[in-house]
N, C-alpha and C. Protein backbone atom coordinates (compact mmCIF):
# COMPACT_ATOMS: atom_id res chain seq x y z
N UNK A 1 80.68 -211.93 -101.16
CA UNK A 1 79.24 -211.82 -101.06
C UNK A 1 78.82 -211.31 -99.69
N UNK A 2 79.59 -211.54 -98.45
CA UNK A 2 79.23 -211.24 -97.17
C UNK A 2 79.36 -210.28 -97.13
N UNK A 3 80.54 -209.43 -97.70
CA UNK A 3 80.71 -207.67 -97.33
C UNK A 3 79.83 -207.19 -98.14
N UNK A 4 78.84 -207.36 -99.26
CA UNK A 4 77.54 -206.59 -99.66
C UNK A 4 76.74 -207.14 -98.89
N UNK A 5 76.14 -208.16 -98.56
CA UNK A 5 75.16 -208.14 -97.29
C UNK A 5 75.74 -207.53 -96.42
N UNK A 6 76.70 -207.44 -95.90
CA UNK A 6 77.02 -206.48 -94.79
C UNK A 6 77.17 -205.01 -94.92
N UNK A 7 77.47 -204.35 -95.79
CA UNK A 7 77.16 -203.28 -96.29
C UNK A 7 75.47 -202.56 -96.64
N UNK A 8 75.03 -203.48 -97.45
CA UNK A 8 73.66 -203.15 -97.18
C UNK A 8 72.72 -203.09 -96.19
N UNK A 9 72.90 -204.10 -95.34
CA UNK A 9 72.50 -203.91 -93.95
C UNK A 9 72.78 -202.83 -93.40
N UNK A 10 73.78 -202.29 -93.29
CA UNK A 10 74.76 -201.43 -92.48
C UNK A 10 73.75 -199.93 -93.59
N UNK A 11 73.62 -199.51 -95.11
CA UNK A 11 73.21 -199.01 -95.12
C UNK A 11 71.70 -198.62 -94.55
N UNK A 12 71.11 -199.87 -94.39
CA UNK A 12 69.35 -199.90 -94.20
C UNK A 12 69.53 -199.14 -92.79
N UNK A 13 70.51 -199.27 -91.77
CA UNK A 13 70.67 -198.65 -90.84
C UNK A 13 70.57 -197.21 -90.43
N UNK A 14 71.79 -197.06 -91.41
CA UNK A 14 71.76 -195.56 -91.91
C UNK A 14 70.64 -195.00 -91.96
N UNK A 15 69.66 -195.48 -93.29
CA UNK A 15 68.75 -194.51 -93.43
C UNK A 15 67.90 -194.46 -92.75
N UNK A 16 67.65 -195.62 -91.46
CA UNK A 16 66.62 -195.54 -90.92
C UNK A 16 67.09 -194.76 -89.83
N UNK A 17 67.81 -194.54 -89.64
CA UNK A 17 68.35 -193.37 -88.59
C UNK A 17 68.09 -192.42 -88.83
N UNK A 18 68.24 -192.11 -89.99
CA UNK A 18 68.43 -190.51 -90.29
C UNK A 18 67.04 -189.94 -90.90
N UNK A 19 66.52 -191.43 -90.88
CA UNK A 19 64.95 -190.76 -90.82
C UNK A 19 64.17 -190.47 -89.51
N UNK A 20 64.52 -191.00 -88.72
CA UNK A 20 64.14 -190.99 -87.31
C UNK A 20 64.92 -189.38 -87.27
N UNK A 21 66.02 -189.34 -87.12
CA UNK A 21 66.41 -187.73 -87.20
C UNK A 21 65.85 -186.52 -87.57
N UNK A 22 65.55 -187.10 -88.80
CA UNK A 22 64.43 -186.39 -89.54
C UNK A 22 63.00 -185.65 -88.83
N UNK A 23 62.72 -186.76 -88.06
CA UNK A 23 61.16 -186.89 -87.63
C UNK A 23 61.65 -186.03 -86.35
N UNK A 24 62.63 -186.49 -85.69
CA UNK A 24 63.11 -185.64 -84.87
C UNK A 24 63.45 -183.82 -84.95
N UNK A 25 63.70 -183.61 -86.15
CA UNK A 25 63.32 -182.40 -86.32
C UNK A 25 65.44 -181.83 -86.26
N UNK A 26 66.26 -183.13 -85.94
CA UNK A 26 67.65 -182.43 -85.96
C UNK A 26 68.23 -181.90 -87.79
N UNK A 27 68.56 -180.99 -87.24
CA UNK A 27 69.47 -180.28 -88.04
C UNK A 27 69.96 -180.97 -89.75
N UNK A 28 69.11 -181.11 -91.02
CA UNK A 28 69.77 -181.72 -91.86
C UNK A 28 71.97 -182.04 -92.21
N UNK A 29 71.87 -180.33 -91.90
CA UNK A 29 73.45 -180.84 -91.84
C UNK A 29 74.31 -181.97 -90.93
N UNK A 30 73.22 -181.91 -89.56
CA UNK A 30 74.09 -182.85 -88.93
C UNK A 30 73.59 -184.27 -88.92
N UNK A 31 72.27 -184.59 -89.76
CA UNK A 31 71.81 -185.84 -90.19
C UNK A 31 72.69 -186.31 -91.10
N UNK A 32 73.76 -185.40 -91.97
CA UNK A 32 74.51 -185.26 -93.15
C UNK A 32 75.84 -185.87 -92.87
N UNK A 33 76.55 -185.13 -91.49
CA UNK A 33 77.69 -185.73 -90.61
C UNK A 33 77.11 -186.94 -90.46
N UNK A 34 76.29 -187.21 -89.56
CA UNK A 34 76.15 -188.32 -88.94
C UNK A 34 76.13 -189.66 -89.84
N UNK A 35 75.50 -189.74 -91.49
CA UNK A 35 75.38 -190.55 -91.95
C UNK A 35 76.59 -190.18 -92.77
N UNK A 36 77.57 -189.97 -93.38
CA UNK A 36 79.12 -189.80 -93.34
C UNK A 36 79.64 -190.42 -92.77
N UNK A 37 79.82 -190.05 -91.31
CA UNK A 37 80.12 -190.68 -90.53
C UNK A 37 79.77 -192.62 -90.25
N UNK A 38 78.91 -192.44 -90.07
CA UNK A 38 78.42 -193.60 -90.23
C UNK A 38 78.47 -194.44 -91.57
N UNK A 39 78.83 -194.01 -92.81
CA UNK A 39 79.24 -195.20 -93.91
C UNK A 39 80.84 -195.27 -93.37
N UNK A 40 81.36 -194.36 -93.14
CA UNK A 40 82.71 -194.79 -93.06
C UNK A 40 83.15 -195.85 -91.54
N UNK A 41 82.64 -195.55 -90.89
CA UNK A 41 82.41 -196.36 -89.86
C UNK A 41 81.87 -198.44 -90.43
N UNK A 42 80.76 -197.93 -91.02
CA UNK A 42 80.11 -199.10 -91.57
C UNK A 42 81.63 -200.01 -93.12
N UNK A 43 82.03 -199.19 -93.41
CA UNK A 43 83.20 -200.26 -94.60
C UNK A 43 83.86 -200.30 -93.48
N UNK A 44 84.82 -199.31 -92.70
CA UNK A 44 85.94 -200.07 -92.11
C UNK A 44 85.39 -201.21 -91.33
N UNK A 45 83.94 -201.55 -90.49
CA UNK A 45 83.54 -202.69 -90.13
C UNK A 45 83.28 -204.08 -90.72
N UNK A 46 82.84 -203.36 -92.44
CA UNK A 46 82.82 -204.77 -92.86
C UNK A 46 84.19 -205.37 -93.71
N UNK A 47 85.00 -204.34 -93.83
CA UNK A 47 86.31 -205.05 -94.44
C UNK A 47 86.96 -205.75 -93.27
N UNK A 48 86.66 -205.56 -91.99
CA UNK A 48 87.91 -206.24 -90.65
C UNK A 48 86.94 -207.30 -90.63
N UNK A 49 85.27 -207.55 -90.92
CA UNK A 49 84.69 -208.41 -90.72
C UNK A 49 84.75 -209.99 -91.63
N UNK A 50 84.81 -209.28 -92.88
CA UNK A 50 85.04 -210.50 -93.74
C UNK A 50 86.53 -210.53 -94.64
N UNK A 51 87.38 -209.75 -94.23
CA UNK A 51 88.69 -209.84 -94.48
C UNK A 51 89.30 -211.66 -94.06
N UNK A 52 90.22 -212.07 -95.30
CA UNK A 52 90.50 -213.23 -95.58
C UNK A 52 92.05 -213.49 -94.41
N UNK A 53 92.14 -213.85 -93.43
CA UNK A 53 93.39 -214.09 -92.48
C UNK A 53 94.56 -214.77 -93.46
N UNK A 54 95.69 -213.98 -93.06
CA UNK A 54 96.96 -214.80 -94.02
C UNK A 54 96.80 -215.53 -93.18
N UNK A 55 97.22 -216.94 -93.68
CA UNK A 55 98.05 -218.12 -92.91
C UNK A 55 99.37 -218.07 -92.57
N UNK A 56 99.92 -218.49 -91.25
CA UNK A 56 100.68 -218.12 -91.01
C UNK A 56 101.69 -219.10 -90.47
């Protein structure tokens, strides 16, 4: 349940960025990288975040 709240968060981010980008007037393609970039950034954060530790 934590890695979809954390994911969704992580998207609300996204788009509010890339609307600010937007308004900013940058480049759709590189609003395009950037939020790419940024989901993949955003799973590898929330799988190391709520990933289950072996016992050891």
């Amino acid at each position: 349940m934590s890695f979809g709240l954390y994911i969704v968060g992580f998207i609300v981010l996204i788009v509010g960025l890339a609307y600010g980008a937007h308004l900013a007037h940058v480049p759709n393609q590189w609003i395009g990288v950037g939020a790419i970039v940024l989901v993949g950034l955003g799973i590898l954060k929330a799988v190391t975040h709520t990933r289950q530790r072996d016992p050891t």
